[in-house]
PDB file of N, CA and C in Angstrom:
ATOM      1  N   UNK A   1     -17.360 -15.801   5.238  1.00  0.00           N
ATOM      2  CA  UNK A   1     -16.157 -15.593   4.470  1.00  0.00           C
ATOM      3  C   UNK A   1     -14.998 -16.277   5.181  1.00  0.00           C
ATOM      4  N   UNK A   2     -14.256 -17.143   4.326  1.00  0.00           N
ATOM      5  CA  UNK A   2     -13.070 -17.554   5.074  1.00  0.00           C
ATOM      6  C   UNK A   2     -11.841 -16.464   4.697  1.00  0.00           C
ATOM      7  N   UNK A   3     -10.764 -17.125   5.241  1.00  0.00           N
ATOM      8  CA  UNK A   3      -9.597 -16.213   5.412  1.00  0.00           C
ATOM      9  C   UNK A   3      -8.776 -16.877   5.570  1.00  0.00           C
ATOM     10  N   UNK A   4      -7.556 -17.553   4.574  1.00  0.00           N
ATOM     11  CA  UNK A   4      -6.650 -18.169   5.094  1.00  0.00           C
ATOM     12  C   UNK A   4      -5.638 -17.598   5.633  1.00  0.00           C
ATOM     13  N   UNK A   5      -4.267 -18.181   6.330  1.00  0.00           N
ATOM     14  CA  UNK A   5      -3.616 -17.412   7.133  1.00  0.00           C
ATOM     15  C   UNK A   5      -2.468 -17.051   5.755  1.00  0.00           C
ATOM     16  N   UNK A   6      -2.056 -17.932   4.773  1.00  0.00           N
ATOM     17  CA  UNK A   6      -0.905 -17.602   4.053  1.00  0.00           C
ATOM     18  C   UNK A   6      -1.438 -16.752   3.073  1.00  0.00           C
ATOM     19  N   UNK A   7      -2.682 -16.689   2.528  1.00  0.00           N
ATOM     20  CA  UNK A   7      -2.978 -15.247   1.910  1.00  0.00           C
ATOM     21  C   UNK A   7      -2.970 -14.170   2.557  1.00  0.00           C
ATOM     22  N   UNK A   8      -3.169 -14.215   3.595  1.00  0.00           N
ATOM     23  CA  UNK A   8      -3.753 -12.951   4.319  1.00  0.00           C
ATOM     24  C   UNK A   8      -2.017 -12.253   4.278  1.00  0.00           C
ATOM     25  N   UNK A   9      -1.364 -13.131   4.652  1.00  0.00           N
ATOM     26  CA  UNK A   9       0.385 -12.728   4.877  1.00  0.00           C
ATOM     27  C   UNK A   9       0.775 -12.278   3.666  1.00  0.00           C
ATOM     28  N   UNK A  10       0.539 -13.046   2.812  1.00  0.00           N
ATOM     29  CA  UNK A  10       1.537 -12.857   1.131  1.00  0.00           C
ATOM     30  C   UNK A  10       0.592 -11.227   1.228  1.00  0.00           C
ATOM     31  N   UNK A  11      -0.907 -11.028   1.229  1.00  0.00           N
ATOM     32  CA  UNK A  11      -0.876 -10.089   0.916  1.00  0.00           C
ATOM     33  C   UNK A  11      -0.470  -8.315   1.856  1.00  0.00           C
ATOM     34  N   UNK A  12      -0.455  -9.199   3.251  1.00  0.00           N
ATOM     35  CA  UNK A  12       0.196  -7.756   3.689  1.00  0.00           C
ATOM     36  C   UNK A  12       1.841  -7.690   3.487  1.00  0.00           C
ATOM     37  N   UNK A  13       2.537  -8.629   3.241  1.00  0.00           N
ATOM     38  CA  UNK A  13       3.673  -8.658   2.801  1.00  0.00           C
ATOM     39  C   UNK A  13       4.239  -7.833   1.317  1.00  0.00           C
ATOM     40  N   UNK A  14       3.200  -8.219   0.413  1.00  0.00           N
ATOM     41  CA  UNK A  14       2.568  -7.147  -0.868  1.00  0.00           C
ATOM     42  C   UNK A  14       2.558  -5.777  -0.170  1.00  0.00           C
ATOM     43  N   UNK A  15       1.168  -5.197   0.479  1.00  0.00           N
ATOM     44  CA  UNK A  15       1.042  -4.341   1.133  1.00  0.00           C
ATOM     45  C   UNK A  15       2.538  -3.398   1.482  1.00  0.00           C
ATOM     46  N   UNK A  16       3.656  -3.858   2.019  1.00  0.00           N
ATOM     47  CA  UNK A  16       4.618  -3.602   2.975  1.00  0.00           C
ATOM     48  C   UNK A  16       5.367  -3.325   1.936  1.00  0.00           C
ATOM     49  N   UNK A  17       5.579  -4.468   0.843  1.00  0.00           N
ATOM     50  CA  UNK A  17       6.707  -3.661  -0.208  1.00  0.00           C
ATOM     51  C   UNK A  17       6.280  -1.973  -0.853  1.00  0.00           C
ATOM     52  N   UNK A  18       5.064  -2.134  -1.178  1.00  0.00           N
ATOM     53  CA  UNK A  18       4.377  -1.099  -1.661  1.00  0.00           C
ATOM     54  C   UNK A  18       4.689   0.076  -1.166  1.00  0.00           C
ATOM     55  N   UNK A  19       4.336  -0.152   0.216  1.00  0.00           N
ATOM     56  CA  UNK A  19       4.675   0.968   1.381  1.00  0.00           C
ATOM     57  C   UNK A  19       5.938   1.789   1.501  1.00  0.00           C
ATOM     58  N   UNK A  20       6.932   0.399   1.123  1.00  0.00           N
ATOM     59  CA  UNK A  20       8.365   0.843   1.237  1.00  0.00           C
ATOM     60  C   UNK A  20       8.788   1.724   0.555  1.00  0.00           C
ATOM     61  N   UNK A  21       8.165   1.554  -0.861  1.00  0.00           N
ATOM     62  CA  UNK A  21       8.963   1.612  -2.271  1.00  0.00           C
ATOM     63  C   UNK A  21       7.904   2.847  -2.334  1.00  0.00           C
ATOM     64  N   UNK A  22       6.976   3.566  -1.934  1.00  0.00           N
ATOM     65  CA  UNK A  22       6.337   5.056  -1.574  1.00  0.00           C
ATOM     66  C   UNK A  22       7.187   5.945  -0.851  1.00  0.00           C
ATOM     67  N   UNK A  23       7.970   5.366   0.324  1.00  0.00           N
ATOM     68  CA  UNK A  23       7.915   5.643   1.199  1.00  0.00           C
ATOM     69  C   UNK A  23       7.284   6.500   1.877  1.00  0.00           C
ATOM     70  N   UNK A  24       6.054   5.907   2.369  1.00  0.00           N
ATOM     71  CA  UNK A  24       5.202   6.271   2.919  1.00  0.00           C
ATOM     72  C   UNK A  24       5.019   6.829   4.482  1.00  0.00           C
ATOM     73  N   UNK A  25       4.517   7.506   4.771  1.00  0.00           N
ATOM     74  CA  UNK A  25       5.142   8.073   6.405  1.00  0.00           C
ATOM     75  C   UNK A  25       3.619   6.782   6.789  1.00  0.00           C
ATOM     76  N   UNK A  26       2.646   5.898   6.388  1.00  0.00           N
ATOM     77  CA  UNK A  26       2.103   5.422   7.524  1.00  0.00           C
ATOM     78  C   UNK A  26       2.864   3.550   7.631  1.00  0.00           C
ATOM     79  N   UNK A  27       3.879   3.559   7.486  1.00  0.00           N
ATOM     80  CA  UNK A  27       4.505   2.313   7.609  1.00  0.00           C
ATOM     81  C   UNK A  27       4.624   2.171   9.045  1.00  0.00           C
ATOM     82  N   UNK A  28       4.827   2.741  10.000  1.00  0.00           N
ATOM     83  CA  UNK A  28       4.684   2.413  11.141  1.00  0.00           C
ATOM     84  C   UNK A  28       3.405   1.809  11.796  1.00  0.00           C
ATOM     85  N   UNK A  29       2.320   2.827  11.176  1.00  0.00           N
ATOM     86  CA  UNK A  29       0.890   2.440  11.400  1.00  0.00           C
ATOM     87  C   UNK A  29       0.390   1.333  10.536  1.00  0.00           C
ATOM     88  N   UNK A  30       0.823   1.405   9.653  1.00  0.00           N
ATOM     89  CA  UNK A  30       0.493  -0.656   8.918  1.00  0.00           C
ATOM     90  C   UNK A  30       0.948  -1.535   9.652  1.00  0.00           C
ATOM     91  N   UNK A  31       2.188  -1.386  10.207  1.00  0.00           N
ATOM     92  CA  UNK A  31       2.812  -2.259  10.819  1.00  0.00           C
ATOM     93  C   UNK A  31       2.258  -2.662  11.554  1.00  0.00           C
ATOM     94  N   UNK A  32       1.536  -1.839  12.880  1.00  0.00           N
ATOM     95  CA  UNK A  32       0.889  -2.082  13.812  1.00  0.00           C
ATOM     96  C   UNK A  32      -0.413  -2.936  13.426  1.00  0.00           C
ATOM     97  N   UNK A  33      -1.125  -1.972  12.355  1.00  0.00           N
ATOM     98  CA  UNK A  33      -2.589  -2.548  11.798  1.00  0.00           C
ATOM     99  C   UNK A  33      -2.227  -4.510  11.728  1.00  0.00           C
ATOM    100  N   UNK A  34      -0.785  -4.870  10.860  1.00  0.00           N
ATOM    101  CA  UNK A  34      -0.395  -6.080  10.118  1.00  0.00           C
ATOM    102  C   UNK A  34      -0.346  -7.035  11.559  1.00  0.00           C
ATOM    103  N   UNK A  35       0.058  -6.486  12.507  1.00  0.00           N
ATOM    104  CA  UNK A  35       0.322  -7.262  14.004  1.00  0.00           C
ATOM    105  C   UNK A  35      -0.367  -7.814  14.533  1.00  0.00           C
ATOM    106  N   UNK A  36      -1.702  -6.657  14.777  1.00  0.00           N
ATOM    107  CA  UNK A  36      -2.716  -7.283  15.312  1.00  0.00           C
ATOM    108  C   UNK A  36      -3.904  -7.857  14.045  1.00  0.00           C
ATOM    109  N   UNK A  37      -3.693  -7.733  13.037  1.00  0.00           N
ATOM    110  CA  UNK A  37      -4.420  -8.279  12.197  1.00  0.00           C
ATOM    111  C   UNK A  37      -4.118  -9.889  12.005  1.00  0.00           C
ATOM    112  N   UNK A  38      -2.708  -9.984  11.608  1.00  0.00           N
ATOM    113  CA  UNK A  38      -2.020 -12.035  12.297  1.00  0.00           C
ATOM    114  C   UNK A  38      -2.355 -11.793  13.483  1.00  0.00           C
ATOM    115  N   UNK A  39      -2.823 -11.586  14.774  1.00  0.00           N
ATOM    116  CA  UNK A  39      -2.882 -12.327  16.228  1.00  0.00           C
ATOM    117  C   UNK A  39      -4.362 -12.835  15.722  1.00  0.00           C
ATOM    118  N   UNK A  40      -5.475 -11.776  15.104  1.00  0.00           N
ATOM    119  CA  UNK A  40      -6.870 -11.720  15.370  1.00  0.00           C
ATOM    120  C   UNK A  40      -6.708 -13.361  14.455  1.00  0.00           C
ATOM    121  N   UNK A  41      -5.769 -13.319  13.284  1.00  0.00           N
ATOM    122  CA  UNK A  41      -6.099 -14.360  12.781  1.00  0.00           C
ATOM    123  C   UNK A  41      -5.444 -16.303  12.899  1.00  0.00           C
ATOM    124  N   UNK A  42      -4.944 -14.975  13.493  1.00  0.00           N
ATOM    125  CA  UNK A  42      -4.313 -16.542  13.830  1.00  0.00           C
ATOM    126  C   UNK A  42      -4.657 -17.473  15.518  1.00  0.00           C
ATOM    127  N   UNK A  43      -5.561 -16.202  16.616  1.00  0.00           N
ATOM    128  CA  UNK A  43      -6.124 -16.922  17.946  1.00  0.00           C
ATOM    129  C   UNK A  43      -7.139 -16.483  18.114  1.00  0.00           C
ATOM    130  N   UNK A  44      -8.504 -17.141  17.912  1.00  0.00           N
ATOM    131  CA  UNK A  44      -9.724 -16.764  18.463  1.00  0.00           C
ATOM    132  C   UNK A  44      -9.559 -15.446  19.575  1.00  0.00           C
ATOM    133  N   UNK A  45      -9.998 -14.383  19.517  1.00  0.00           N
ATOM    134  CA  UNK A  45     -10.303 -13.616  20.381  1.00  0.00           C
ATOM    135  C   UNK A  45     -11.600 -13.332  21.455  1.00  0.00           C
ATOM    136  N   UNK A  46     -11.862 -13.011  21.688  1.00  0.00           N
ATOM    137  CA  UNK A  46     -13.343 -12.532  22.487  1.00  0.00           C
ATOM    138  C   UNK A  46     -13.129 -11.116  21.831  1.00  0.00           C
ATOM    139  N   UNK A  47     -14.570 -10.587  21.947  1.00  0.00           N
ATOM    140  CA  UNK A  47     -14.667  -9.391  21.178  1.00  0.00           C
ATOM    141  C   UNK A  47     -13.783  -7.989  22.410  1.00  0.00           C
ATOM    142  N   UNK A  48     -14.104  -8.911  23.726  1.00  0.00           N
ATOM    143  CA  UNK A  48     -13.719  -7.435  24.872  1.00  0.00           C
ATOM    144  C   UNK A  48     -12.011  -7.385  24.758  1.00  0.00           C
ATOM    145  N   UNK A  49     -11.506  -9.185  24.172  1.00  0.00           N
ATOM    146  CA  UNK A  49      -9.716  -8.646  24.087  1.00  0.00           C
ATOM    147  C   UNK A  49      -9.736  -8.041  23.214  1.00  0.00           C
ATOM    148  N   UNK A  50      -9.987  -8.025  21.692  1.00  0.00           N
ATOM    149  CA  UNK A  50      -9.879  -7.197  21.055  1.00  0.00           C
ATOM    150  C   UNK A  50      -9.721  -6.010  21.138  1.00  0.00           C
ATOM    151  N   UNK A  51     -11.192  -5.372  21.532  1.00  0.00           N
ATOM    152  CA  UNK A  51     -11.761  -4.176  21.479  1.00  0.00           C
ATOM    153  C   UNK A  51     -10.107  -3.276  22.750  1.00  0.00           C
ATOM    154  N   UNK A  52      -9.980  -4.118  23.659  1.00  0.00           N
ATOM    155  CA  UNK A  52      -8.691  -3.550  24.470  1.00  0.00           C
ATOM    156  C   UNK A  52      -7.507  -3.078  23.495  1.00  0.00           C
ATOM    157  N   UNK A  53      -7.232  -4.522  23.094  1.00  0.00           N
ATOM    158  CA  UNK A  53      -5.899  -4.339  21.798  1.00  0.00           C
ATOM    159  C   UNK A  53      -5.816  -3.220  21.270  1.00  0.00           C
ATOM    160  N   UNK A  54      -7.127  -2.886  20.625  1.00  0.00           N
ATOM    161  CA  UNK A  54      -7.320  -1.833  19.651  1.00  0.00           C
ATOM    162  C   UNK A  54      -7.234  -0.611  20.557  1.00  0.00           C
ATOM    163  N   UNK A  55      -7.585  -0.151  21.037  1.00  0.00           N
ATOM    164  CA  UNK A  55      -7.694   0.660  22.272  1.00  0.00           C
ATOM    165  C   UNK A  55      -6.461   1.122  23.034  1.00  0.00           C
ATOM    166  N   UNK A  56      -5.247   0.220  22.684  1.00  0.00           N
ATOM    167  CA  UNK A  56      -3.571   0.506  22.671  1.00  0.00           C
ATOM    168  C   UNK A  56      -2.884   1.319  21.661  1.00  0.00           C
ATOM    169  N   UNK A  57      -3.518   1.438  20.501  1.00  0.00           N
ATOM    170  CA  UNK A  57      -3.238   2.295  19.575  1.00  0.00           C
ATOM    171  C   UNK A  57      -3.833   3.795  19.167  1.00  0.00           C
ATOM    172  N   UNK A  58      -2.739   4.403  19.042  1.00  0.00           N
ATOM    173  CA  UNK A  58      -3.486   5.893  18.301  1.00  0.00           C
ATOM    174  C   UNK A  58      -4.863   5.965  17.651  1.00  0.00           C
ATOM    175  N   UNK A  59      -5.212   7.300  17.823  1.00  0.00           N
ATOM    176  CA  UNK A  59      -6.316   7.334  17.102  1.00  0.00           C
ATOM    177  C   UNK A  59      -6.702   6.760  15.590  1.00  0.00           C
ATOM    178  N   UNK A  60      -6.008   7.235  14.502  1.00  0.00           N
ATOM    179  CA  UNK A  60      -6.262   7.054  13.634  1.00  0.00           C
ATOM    180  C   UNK A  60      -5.381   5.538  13.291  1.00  0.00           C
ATOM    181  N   UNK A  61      -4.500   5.349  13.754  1.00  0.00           N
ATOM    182  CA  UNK A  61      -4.411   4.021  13.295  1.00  0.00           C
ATOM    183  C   UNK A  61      -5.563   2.750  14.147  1.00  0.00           C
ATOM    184  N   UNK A  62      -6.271   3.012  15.502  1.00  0.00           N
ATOM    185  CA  UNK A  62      -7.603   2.383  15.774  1.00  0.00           C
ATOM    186  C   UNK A  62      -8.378   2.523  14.696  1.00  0.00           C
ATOM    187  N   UNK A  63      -8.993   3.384  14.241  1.00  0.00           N
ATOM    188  CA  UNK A  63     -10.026   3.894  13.157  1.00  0.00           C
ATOM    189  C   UNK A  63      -9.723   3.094  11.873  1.00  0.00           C
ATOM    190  N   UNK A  64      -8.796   2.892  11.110  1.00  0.00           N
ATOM    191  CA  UNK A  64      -8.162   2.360  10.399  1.00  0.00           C
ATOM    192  C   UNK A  64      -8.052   0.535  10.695  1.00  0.00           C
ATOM    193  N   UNK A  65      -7.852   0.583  11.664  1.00  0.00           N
ATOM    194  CA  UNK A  65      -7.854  -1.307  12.298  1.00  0.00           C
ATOM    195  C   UNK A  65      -9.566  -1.426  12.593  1.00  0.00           C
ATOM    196  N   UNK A  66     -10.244  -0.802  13.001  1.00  0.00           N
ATOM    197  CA  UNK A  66     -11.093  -1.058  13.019  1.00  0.00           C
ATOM    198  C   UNK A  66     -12.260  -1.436  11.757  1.00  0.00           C
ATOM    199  N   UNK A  67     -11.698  -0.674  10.698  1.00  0.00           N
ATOM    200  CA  UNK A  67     -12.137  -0.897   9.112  1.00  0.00           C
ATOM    201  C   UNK A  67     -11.753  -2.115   8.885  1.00  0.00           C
ATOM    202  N   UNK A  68     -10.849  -2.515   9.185  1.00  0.00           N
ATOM    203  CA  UNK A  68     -10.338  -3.797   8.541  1.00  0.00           C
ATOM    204  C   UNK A  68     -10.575  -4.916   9.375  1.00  0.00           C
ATOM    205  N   UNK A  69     -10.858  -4.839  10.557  1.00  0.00           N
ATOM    206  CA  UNK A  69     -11.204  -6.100  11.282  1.00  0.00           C
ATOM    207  C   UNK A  69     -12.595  -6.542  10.906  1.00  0.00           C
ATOM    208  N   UNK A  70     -13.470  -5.139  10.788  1.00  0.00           N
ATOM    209  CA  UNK A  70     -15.029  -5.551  10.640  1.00  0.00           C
ATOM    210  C   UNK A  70     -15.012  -7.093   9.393  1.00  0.00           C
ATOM    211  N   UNK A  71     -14.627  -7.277   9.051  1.00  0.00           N
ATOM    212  CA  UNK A  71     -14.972  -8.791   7.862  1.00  0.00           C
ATOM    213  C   UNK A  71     -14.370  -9.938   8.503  1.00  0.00           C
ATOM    214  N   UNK A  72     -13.385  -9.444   9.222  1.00  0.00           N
ATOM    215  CA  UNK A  72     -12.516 -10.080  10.145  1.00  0.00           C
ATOM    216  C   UNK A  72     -13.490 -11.431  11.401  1.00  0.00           C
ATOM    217  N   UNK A  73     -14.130  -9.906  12.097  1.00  0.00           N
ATOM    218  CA  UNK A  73     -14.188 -10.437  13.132  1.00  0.00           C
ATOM    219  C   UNK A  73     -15.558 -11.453  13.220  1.00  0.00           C
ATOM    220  N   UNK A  74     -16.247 -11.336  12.461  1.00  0.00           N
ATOM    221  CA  UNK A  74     -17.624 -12.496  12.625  1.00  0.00           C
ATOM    222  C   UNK A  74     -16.965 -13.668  12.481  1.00  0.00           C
ATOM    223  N   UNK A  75     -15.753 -13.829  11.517  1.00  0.00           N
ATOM    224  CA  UNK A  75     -15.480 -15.312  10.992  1.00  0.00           C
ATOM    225  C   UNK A  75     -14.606 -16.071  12.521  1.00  0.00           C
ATOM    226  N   UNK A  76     -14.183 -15.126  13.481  1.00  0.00           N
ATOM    227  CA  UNK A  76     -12.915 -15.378  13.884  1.00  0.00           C
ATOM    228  C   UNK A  76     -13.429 -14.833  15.942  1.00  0.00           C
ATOM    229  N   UNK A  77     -13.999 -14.025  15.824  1.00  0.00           N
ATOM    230  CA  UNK A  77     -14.461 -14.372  17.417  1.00  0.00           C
ATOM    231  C   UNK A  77     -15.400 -15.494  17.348  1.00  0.00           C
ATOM    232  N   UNK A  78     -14.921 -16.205  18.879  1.00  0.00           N
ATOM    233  CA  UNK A  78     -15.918 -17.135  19.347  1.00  0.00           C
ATOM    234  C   UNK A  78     -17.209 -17.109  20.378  1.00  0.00           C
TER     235      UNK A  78
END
């Protein structure tokens, strides 16, 4: 599966209005998820930086990044 970088943006940018206009109490935790989701995609990682990265965040927002990297990460570690 590819992944370009300006979809991936337009759609967490989508994502973020959504969020706003809920106001949703996990906008902080998207935020975070949206951060490291552009680094993963935008610089080859190794799976052990990652797995650290993730490992900087709360529980449930890890659990949550971790759902979303899985499609992520085959295309994008080296």
């Amino acid at each position: 599966m590819d992944f370009r970088l300006d979809d991936i943006e337009f759609k967490m940018n989508c994502m973020d209005s959504i969020l706003d206009r809920m106001g949703s109490s996990f906008v902080a935790e998207f935020s975070a998820i949206k951060k490291l989701l552009m680094v993963l995609v935008k610089t080859p990682m190794t799976e052990t930086i990652m797995r650290k990265e993730v490992m900087r965040m709360d529980t449930y927002t890890r659990i949550t990044m971790l759902l979303w990297i899985e499609p992520i990460k085959l295309t994008n570690i080296q």
